[in-house]
Protein backbone atom coordinates (compact mmCIF):
# COMPACT_ATOMS: atom_id res chain seq x y z
CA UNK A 1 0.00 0.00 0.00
CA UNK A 2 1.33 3.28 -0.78
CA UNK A 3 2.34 6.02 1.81
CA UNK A 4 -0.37 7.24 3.62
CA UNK A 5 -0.81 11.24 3.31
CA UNK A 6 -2.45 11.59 7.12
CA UNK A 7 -0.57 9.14 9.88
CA UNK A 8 -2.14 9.60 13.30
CA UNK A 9 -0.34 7.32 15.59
CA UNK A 10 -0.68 6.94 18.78
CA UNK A 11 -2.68 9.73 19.86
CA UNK A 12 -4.74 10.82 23.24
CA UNK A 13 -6.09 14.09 24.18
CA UNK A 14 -7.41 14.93 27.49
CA UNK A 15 -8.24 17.99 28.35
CA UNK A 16 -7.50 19.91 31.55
CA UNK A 17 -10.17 18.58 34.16
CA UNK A 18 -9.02 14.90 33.24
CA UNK A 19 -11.68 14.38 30.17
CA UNK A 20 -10.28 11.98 27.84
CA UNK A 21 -11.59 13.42 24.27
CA UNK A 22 -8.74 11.02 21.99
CA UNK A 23 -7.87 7.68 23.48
CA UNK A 24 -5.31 5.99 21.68
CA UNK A 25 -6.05 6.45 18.49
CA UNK A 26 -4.83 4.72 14.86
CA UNK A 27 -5.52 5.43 12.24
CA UNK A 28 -4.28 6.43 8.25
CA UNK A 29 -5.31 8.21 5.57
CA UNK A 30 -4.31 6.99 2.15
CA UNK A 31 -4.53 8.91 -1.14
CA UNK A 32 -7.02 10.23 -3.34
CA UNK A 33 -9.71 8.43 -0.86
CA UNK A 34 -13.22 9.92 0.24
CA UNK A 35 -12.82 8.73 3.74
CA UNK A 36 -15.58 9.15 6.20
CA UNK A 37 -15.79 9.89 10.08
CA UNK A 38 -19.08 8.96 11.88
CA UNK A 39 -19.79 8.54 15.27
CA UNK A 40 -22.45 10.21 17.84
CA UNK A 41 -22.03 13.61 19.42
CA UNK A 42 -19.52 14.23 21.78
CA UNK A 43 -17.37 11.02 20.12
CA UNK A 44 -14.33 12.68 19.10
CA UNK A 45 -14.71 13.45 15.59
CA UNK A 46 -13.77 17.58 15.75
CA UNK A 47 -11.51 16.73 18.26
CA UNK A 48 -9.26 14.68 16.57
CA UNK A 49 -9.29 17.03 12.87
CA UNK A 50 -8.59 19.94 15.02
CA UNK A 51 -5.15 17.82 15.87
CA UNK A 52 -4.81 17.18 12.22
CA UNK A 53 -5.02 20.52 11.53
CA UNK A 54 -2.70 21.65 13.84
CA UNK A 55 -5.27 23.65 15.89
CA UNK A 56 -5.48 21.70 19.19
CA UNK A 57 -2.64 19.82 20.62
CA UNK A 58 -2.08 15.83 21.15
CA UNK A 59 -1.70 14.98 24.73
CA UNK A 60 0.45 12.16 23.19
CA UNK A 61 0.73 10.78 19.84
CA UNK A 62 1.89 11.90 16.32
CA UNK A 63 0.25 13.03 13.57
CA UNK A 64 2.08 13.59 9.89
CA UNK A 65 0.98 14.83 6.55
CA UNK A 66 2.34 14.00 3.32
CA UNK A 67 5.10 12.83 5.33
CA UNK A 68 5.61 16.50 7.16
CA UNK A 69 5.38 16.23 11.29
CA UNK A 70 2.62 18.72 12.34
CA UNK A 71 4.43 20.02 15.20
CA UNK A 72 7.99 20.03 13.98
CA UNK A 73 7.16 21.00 10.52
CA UNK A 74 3.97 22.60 11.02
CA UNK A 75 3.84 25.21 7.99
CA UNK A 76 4.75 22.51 5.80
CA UNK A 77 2.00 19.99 7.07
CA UNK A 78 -0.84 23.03 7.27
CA UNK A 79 -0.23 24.21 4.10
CA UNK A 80 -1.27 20.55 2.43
CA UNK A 81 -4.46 20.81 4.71
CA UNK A 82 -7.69 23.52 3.69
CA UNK A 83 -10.42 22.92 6.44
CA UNK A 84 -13.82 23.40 5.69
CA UNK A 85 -15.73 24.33 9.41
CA UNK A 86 -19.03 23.51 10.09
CA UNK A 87 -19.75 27.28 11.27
CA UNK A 88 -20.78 29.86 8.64
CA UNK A 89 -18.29 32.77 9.79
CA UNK A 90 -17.62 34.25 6.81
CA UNK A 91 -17.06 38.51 5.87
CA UNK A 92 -20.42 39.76 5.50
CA UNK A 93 -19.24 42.61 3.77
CA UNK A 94 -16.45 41.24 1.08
CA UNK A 95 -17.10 40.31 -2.02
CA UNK A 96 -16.49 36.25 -3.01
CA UNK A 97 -13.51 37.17 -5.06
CA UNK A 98 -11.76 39.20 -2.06
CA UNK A 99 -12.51 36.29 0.55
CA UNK A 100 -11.31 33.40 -1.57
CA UNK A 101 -8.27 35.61 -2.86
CA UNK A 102 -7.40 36.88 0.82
CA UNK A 103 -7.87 33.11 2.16
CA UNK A 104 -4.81 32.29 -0.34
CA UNK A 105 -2.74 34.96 1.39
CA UNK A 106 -2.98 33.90 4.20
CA UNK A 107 -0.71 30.60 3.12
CA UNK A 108 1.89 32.96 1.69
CA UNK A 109 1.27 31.81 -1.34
CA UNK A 110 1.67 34.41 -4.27
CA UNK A 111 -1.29 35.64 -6.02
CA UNK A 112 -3.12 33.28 -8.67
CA UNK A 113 -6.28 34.37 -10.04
CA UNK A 114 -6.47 31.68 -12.76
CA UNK A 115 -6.36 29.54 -9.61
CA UNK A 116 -8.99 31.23 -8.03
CA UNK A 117 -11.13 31.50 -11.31
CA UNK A 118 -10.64 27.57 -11.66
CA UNK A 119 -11.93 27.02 -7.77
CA UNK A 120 -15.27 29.60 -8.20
CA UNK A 121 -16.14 27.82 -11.55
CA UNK A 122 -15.75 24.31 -9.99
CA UNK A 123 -18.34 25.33 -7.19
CA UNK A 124 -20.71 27.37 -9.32
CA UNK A 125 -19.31 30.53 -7.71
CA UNK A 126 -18.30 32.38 -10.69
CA UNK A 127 -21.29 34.39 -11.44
CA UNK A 128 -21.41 35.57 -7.59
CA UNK A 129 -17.60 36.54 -7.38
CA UNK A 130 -18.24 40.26 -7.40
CA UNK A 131 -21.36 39.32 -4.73
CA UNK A 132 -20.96 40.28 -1.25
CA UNK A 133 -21.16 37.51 0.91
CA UNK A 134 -24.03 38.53 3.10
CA UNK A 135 -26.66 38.63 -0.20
CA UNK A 136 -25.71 35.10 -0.34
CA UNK A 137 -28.02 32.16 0.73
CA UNK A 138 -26.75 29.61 3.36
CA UNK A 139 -25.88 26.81 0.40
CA UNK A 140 -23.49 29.75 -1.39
CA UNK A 141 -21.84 29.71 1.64
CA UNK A 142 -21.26 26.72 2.05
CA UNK A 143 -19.71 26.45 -1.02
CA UNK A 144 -17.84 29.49 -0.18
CA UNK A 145 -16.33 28.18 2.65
CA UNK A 146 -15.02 25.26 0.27
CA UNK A 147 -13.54 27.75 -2.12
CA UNK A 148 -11.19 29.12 0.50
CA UNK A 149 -10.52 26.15 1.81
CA UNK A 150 -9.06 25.23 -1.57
CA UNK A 151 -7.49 28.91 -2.24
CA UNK A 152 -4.33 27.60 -1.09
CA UNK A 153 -3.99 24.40 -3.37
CA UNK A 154 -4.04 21.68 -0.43
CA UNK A 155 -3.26 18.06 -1.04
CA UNK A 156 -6.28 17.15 1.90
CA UNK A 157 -9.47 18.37 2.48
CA UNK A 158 -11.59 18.53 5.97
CA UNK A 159 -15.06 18.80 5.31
CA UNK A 160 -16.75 18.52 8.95
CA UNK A 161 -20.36 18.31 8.50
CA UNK A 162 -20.19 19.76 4.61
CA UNK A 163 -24.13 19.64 4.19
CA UNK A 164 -25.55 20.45 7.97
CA UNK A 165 -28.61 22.24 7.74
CA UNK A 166 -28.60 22.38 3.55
CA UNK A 167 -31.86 20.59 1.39
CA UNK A 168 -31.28 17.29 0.36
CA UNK A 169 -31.32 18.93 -3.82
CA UNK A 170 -28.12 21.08 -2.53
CA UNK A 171 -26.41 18.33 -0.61
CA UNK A 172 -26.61 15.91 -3.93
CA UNK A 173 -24.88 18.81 -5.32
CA UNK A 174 -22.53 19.30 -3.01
CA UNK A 175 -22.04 15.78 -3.22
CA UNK A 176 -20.99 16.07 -7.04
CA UNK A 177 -18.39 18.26 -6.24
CA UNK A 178 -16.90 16.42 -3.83
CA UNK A 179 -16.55 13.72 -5.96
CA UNK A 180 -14.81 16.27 -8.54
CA UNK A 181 -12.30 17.18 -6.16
CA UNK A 182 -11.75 13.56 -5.63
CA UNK A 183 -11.09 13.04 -9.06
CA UNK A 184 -8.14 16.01 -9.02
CA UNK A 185 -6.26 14.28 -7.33
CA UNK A 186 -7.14 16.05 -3.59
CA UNK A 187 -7.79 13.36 -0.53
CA UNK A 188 -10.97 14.14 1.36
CA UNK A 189 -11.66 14.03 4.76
CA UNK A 190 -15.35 14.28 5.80
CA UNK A 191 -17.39 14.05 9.48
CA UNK A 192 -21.34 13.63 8.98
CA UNK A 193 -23.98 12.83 10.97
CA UNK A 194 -26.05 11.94 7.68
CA UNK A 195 -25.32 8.18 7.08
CA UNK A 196 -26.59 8.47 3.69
CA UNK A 197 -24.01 10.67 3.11
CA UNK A 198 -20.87 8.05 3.91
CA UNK A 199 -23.35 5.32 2.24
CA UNK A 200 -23.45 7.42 -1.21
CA UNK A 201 -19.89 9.48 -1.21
CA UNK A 202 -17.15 7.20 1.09
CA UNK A 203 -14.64 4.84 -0.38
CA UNK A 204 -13.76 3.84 3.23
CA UNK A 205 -15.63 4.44 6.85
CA UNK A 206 -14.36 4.90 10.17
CA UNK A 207 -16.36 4.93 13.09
CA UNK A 208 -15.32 6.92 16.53
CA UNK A 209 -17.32 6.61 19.96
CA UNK A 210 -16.13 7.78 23.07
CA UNK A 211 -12.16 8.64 21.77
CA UNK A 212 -12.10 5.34 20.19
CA UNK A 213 -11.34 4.28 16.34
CA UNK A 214 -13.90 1.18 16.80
CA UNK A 215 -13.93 0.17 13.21
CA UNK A 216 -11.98 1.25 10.22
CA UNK A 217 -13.42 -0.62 6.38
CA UNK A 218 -14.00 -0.58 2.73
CA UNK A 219 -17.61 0.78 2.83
CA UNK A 220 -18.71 -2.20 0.76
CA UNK A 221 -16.56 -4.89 2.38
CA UNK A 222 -18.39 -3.53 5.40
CA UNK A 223 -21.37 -3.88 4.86
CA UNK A 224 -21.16 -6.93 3.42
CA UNK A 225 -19.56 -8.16 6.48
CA UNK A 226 -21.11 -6.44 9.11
CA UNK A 227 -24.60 -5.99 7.63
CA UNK A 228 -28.08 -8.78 8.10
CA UNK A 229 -30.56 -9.51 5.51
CA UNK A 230 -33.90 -9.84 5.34
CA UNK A 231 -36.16 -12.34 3.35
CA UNK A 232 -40.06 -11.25 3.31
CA UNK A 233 -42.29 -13.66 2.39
CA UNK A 234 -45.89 -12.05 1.36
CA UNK A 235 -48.36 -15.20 2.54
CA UNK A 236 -51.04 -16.58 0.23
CA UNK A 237 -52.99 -17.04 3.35
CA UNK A 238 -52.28 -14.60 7.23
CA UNK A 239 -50.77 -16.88 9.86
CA UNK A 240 -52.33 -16.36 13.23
CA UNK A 241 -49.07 -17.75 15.05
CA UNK A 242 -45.77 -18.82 13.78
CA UNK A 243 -45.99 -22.58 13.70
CA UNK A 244 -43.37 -24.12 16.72
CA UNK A 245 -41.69 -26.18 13.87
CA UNK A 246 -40.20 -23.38 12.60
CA UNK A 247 -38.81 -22.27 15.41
CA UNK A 248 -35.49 -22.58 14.80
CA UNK A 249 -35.31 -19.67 12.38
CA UNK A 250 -35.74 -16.06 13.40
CA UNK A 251 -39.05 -15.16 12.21
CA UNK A 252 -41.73 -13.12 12.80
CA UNK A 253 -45.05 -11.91 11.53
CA UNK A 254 -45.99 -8.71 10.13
CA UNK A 255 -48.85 -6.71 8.10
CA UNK A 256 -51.12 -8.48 9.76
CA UNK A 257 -49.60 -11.88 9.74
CA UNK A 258 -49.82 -11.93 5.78
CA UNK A 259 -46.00 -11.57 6.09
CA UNK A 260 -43.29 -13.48 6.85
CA UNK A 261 -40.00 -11.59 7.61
CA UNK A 262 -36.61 -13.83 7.55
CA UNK A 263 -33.86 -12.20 9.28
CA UNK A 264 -30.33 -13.85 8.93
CA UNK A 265 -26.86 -12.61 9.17
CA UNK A 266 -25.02 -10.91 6.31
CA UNK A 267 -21.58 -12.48 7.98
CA UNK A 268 -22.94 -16.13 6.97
CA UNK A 269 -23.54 -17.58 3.45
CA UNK A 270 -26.63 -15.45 2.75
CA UNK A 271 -28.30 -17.28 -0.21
CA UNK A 272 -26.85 -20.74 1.06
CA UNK A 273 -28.89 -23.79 2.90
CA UNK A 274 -30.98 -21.33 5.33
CA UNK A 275 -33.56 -19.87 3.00
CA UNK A 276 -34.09 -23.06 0.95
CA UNK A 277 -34.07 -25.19 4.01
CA UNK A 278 -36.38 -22.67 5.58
CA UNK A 279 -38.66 -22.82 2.34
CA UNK A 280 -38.76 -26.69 2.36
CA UNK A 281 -40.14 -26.61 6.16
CA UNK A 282 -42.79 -23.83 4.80
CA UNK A 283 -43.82 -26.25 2.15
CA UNK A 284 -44.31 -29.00 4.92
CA UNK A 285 -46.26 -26.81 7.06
CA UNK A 286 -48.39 -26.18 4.25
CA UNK A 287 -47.48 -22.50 4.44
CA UNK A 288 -47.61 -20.97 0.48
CA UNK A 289 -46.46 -17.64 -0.52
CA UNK A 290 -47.26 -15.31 -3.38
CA UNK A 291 -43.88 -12.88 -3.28
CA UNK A 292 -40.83 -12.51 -1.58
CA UNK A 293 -37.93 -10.19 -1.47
CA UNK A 294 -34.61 -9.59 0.26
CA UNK A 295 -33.61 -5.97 2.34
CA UNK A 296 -29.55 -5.61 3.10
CA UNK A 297 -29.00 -3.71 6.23
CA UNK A 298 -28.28 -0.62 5.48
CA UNK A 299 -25.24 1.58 7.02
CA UNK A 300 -27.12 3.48 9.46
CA UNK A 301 -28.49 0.01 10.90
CA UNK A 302 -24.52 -1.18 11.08
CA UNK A 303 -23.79 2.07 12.44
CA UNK A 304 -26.37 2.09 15.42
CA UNK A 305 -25.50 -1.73 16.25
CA UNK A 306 -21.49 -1.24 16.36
CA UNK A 307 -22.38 1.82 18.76
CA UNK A 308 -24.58 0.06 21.00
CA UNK A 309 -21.93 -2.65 21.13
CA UNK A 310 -19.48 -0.47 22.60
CA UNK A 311 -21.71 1.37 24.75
């Protein structure tokens, strides 16, 4: 595998009063990857990219990016990093142009308006570059906030909670452009408490509760692994009562007892002996169906189980 571009190793972080935020945590970042960070509230998630970015300090631990310590060598590992903050806090008063062009400054990097042009066009910002930023609406912003983020040419990109409080039309959009950036080569970073967002954008998902890396996987690989199916069977005729020869499968009625829902686990031969054994004991109960389909877990359902596991 090749280099990573973000190695955390090793780190903690508690905070004065004796909270442990970061507890001895793993975990690396590889190239050109959409990598997602989920967990609950309070879990760690800000914590730990605000030691990334070189804005909060490890108790203990080392983080490096593209291969640059971010303590010894920190204007060499923040300058690969743009961070895109959940909180709105932009000029109210400065035009889109200024903001994105000052944001570059900032870096020390020398002035580069085909740059800039390139980053406002990509986000749909080029028609609102002479705009002030207060006449724009909350999703303009947003996308704002991006655009500096990327003034600077960084090799990684923090998004923490890129579509929180935006309408699902916008967040598909911003979801395209994520996936454009992706495809130029930058790595991106991304916190979300929308599961459909990991499901639809990640290449690989982490999962953080209390300071802990608890899982780290291929998004597909994982829920493939990690996910149940079910098998509903729509009943010629509703059951009143599950028959006690059938007991040995985990079944249970629903709509009325006109269906028969089949839950087995993903981590098993899915399509294997079970159902067809399970069908053949139907058939001897005398117990005929008209349909049937199978549900995969989906990520949120993996999500909420590995965090009530390590409650």
């Amino acid at each position: 595998m090749n280099d990573p571009i973000i190695a955390i190793d090793g780190v903690k972080k508690t905070f004065d009063g004796g909270f442990h935020a970061l507890k001895q945590v793993d975990l690396h970042i590889q190239r050109g990857e959409i990598f997602a960070l989920l967990g609950p509230n309070g879990a760690g998630k800000t914590t730990l990219i605000s030691i990334v970015c070189g804005l909060v300090s490890a108790s203990e631990g080392r983080v490096t990016v593209d291969g640059f310590d971010n303590v010894s060598d920190y204007r060499k590992a923040r300058e690969r990093i743009g961070l895109v903050p959940q909180e709105l806090t932009n000029e109210a008063f400065e035009t889109v142009w200024n903001t994105v062009t000052f944001s570059r400054g900032l870096f020390g990097k020398p002035p580069n308006p085909g740059h800039i042009e390139k980053v406002l066009k990509a986000l749909s910002l080029w028609e609102k570059r002479h705009n002030r930023l207060m006449t724009l609406s909350g999703g303009m912003k947003r996308r704002v906030l991006i655009a500096k983020a990327l003034s600077h040419e960084p090799r990684v990109l923090f998004l923490d909670e890129p579509t929180a409080g935006v309408d699902v039309e916008l967040r598909r959009d911003m979801w395209n452009v994520v996936r454009r950036l992706r495809d130029d080569g930058v790595t991106i970073i991304l916190t979300t408490h929308y599961i459909e967002e990991a499901e639809e954008m990640a290449d690989r998902i982490g999962v953080i509760n209390h300071g802990e890396i608890v899982l780290v996987e291929e998004k597909h690989a994982l829920m493939k692994k990690l996910g149940s199916k079910q098998l509903t069977l729509q009943l010629h005729r509703p059951l009143a009562a599950i028959p006690n020869a059938l007991g040995a499968y985990d079944l249970t009625l629903a709509a009325e007892g006109s269906e028969l829902v089949y839950t087995y686990d993903g981590r098993q031969v899915p399509e294997g002996p079970g159902i067809s054994t399970l069908l053949n004991a139907l058939n001897a109960e005398g117990i005929s169906y008209k349909d049937l389909h199978t549900r995969q877990s989906s990520l949120e359902d993996i999500f909420v189980d590995l965090v009530k596991e390590r409650a």
